[in-house]
PDB file of N, CA and C in Angstrom:
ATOM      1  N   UNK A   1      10.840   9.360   4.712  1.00  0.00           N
ATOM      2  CA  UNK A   1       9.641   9.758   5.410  1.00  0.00           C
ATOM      3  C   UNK A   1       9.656   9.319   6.874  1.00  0.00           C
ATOM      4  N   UNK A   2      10.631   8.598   7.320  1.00  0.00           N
ATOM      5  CA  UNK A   2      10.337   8.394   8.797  1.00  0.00           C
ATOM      6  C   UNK A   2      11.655   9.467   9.779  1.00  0.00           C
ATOM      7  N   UNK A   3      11.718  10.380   9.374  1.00  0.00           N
ATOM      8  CA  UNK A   3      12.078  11.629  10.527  1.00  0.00           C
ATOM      9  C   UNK A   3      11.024  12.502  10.792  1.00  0.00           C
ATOM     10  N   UNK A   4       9.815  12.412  10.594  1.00  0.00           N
ATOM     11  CA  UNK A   4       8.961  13.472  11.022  1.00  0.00           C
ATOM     12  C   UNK A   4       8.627  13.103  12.529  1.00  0.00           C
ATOM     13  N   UNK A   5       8.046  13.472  13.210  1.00  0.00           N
ATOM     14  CA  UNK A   5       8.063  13.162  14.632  1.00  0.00           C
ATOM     15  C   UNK A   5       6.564  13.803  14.695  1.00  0.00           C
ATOM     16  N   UNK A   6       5.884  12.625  15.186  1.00  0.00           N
ATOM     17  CA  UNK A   6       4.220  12.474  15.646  1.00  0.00           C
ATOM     18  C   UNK A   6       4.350  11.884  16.886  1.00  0.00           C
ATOM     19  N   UNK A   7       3.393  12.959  17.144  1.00  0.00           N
ATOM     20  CA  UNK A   7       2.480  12.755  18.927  1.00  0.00           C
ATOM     21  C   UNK A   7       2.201  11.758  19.353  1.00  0.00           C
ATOM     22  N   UNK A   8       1.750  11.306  17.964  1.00  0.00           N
ATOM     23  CA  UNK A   8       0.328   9.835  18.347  1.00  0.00           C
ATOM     24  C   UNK A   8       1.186   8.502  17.752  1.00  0.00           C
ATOM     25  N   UNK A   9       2.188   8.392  16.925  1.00  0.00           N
ATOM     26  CA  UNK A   9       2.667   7.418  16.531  1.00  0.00           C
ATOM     27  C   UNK A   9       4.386   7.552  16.413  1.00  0.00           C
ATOM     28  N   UNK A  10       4.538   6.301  16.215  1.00  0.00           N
ATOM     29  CA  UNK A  10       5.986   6.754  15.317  1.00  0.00           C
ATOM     30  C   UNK A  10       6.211   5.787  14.237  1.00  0.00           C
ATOM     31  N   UNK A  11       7.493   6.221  12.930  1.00  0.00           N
ATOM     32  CA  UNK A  11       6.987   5.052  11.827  1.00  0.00           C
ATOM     33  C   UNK A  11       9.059   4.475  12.213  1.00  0.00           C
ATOM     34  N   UNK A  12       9.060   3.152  12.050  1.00  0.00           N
ATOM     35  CA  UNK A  12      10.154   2.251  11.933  1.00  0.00           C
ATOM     36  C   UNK A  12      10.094   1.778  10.826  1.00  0.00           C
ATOM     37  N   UNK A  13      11.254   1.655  10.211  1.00  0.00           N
ATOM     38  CA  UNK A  13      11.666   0.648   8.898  1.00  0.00           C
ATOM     39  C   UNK A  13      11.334  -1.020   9.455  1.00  0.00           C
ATOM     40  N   UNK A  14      11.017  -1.536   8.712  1.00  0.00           N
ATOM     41  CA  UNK A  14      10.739  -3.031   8.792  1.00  0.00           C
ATOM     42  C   UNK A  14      12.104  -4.111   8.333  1.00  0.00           C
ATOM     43  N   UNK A  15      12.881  -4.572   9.028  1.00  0.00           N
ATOM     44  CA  UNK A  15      14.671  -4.635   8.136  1.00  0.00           C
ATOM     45  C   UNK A  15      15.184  -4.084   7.908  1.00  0.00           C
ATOM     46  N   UNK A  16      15.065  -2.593   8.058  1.00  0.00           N
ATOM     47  CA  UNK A  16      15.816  -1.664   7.576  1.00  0.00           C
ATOM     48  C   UNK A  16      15.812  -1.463   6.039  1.00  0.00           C
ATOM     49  N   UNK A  17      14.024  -1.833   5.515  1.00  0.00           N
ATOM     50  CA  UNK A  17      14.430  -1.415   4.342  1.00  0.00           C
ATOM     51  C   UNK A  17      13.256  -0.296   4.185  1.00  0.00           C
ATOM     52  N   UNK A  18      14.017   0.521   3.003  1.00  0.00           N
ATOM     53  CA  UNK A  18      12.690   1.617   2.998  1.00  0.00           C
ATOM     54  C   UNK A  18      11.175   1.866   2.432  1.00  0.00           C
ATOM     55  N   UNK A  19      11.259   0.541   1.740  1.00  0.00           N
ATOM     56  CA  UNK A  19       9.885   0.290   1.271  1.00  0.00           C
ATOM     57  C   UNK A  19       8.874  -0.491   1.942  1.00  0.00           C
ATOM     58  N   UNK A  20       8.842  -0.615   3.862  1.00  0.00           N
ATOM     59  CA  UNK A  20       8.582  -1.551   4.162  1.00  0.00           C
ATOM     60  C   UNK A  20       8.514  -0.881   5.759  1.00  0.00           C
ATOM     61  N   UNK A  21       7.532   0.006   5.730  1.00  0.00           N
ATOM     62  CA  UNK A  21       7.693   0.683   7.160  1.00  0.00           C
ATOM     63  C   UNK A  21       6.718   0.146   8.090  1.00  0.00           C
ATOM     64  N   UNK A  22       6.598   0.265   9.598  1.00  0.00           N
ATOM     65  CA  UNK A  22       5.938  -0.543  10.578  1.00  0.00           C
ATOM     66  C   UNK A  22       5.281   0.787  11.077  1.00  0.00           C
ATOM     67  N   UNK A  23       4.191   1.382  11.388  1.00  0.00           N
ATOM     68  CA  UNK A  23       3.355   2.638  12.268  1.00  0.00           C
ATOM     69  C   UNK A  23       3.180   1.569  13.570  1.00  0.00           C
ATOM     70  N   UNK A  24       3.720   2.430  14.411  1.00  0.00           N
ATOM     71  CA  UNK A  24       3.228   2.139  15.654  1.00  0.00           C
ATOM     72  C   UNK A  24       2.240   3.387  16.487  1.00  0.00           C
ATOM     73  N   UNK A  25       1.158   2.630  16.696  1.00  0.00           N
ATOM     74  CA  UNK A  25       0.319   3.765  17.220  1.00  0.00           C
ATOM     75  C   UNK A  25       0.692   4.005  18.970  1.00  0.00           C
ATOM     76  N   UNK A  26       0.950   4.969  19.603  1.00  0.00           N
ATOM     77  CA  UNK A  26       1.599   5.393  20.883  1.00  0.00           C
ATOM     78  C   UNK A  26       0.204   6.216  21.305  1.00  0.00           C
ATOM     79  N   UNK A  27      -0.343   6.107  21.586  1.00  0.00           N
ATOM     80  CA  UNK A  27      -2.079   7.192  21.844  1.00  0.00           C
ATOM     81  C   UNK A  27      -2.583   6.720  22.980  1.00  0.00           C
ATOM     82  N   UNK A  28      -1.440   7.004  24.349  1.00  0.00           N
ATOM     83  CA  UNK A  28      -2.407   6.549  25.277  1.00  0.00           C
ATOM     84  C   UNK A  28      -3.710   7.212  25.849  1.00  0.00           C
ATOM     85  N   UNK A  29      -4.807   6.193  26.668  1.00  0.00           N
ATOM     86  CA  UNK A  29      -4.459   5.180  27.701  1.00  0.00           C
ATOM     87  C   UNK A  29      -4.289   4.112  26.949  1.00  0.00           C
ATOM     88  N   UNK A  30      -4.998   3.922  25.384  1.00  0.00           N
ATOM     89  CA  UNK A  30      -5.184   2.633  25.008  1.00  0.00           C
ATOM     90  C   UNK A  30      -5.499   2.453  23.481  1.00  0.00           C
ATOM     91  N   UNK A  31      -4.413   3.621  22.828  1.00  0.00           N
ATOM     92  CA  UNK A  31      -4.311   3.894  21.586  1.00  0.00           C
ATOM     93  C   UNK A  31      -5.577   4.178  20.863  1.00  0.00           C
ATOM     94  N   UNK A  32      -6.131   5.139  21.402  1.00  0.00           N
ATOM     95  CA  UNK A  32      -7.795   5.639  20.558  1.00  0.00           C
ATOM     96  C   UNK A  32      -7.180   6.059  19.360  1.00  0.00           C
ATOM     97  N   UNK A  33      -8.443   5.778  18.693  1.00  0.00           N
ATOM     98  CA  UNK A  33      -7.758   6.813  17.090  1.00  0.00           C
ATOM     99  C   UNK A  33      -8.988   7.908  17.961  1.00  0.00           C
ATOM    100  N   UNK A  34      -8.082   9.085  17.854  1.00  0.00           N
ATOM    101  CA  UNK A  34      -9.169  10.099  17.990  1.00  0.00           C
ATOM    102  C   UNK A  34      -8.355  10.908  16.875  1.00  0.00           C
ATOM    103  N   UNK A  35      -9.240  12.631  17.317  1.00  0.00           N
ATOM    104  CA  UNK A  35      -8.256  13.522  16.309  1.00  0.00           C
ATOM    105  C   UNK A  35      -7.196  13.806  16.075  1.00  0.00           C
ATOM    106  N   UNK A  36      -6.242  13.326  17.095  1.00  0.00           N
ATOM    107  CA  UNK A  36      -4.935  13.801  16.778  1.00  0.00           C
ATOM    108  C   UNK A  36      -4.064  13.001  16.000  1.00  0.00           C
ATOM    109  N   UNK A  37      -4.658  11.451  16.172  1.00  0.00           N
ATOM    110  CA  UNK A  37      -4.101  10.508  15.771  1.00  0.00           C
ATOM    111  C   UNK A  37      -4.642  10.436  14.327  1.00  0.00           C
ATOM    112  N   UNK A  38      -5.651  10.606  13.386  1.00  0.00           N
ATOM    113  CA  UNK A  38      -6.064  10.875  12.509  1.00  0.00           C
ATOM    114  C   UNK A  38      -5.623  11.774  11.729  1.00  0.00           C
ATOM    115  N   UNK A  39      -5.696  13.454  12.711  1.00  0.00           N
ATOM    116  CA  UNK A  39      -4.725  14.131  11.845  1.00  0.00           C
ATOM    117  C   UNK A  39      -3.631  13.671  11.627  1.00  0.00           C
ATOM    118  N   UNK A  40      -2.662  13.267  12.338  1.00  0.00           N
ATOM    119  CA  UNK A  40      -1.455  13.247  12.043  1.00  0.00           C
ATOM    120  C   UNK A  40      -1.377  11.741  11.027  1.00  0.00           C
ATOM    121  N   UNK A  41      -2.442  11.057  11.088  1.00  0.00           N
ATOM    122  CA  UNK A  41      -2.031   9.893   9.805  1.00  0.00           C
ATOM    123  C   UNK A  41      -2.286  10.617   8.169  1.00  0.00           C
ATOM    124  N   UNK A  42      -3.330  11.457   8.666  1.00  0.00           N
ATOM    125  CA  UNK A  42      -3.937  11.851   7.391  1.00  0.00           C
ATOM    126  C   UNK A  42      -2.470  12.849   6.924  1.00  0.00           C
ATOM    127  N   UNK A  43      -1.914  13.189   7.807  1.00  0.00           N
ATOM    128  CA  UNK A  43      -0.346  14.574   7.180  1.00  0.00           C
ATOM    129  C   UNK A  43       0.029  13.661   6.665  1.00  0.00           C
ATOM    130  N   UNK A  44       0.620  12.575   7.256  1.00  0.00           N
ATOM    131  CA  UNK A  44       1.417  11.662   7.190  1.00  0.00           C
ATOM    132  C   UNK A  44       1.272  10.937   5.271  1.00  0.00           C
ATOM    133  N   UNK A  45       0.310  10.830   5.394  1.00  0.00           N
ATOM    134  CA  UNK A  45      -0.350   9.716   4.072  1.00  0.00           C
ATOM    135  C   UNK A  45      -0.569  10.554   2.922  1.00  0.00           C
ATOM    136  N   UNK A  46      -0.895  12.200   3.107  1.00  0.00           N
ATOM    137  CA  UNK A  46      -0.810  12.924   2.517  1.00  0.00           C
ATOM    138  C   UNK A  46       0.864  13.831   1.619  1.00  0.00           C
ATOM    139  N   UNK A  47       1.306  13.951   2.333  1.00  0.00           N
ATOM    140  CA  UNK A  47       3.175  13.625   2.290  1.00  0.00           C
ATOM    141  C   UNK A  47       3.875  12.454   1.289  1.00  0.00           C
ATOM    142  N   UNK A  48       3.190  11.499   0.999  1.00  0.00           N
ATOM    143  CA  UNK A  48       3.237  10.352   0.791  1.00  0.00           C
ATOM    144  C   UNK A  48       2.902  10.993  -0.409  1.00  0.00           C
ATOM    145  N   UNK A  49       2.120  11.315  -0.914  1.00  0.00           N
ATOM    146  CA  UNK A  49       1.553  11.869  -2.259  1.00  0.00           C
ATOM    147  C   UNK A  49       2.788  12.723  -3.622  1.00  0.00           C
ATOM    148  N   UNK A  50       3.045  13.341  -2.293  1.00  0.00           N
ATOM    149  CA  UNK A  50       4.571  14.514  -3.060  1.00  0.00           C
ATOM    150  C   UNK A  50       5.890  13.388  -3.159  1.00  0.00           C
ATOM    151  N   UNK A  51       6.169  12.409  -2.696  1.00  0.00           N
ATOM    152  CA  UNK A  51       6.798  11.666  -2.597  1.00  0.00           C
ATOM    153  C   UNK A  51       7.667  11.285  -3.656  1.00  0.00           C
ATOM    154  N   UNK A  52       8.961  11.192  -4.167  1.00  0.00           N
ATOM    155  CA  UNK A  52       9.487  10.440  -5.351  1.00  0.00           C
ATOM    156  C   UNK A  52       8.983   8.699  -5.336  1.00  0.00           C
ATOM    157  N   UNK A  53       8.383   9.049  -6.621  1.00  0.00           N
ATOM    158  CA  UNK A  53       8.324   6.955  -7.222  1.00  0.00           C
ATOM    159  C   UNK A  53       9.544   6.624  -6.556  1.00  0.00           C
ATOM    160  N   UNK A  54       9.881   5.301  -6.089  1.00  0.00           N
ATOM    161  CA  UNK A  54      10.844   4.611  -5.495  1.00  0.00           C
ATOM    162  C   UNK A  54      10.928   5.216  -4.665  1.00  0.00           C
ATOM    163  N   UNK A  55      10.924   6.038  -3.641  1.00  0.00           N
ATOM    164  CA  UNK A  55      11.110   6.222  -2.233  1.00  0.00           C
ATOM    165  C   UNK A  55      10.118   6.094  -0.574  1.00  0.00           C
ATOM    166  N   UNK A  56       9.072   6.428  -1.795  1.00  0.00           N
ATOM    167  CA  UNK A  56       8.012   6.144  -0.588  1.00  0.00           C
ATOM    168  C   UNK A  56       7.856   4.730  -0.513  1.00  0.00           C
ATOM    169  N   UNK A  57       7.621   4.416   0.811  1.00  0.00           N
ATOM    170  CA  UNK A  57       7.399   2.966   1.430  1.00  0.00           C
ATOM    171  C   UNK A  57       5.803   2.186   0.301  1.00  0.00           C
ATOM    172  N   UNK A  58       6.018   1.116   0.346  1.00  0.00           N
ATOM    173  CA  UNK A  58       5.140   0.489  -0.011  1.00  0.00           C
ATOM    174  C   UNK A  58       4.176  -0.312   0.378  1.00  0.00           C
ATOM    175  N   UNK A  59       4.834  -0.673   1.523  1.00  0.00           N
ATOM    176  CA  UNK A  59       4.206  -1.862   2.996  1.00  0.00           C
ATOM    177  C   UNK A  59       3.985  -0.756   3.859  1.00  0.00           C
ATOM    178  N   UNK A  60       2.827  -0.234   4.588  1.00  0.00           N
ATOM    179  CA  UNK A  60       2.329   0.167   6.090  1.00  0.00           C
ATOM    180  C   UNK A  60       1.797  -0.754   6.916  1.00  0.00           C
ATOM    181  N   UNK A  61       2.865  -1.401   7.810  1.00  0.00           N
ATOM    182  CA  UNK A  61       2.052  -1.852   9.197  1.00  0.00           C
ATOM    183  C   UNK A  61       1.406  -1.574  10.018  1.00  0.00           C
ATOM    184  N   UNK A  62       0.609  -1.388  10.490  1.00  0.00           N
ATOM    185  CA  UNK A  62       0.404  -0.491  11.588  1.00  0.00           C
ATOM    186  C   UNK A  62      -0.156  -1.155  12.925  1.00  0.00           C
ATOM    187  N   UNK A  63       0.427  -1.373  14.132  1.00  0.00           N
ATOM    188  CA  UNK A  63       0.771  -2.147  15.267  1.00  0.00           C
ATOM    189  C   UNK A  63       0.216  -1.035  16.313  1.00  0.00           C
ATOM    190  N   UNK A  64       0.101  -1.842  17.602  1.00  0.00           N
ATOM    191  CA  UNK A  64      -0.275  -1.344  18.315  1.00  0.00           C
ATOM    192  C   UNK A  64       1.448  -1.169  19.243  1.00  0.00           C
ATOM    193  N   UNK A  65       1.594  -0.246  19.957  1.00  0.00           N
ATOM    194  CA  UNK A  65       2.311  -0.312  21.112  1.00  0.00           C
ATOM    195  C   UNK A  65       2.329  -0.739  22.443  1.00  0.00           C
ATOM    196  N   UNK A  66       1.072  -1.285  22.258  1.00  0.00           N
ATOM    197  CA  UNK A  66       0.764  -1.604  23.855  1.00  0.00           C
ATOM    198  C   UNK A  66       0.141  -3.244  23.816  1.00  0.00           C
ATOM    199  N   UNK A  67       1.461  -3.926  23.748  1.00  0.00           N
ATOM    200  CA  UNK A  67       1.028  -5.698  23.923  1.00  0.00           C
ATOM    201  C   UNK A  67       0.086  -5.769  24.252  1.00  0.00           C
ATOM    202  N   UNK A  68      -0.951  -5.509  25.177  1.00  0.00           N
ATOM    203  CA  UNK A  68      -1.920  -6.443  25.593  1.00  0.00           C
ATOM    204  C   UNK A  68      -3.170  -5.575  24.679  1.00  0.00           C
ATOM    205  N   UNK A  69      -3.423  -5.170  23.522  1.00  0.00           N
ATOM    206  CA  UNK A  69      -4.231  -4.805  22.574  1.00  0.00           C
ATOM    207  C   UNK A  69      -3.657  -5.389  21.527  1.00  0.00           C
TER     208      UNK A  69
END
């Protein structure tokens, strides 16, 4: 699940393992959740659903990109 490519975020493995992914939210000026960023979590989490047992991640981080937030 982390080759899809979003506007508002992007997802990294955490160690490189796959049950254990990091969301970084990228939404400038100052990472709003607005709609785009919503839609695209809601695809995202929804995807997640069709998913094989054992492949989908189990840990979501979700971080900001911008240190000083």
């Amino acid at each position: 699940m982390t080759s899809e490519k979003y506007e508002s975020f992007s997802l990294v493995p955490i160690d490189h393992s796959p049950y254990a992914l990091r969301l970084i939210v990228r939404n400038p000026p100052i990472n709003l959740i607005n709609t785009t960023f919503l839609t695209e979590l809601h695809t995202y989490l929804t995807a997640l659903q069709s998913t094989t047992v054992g492949v989908a991640p189990k840990v979501l981080v979700i971080s900001s990109a911008d240190s000083e937030i």
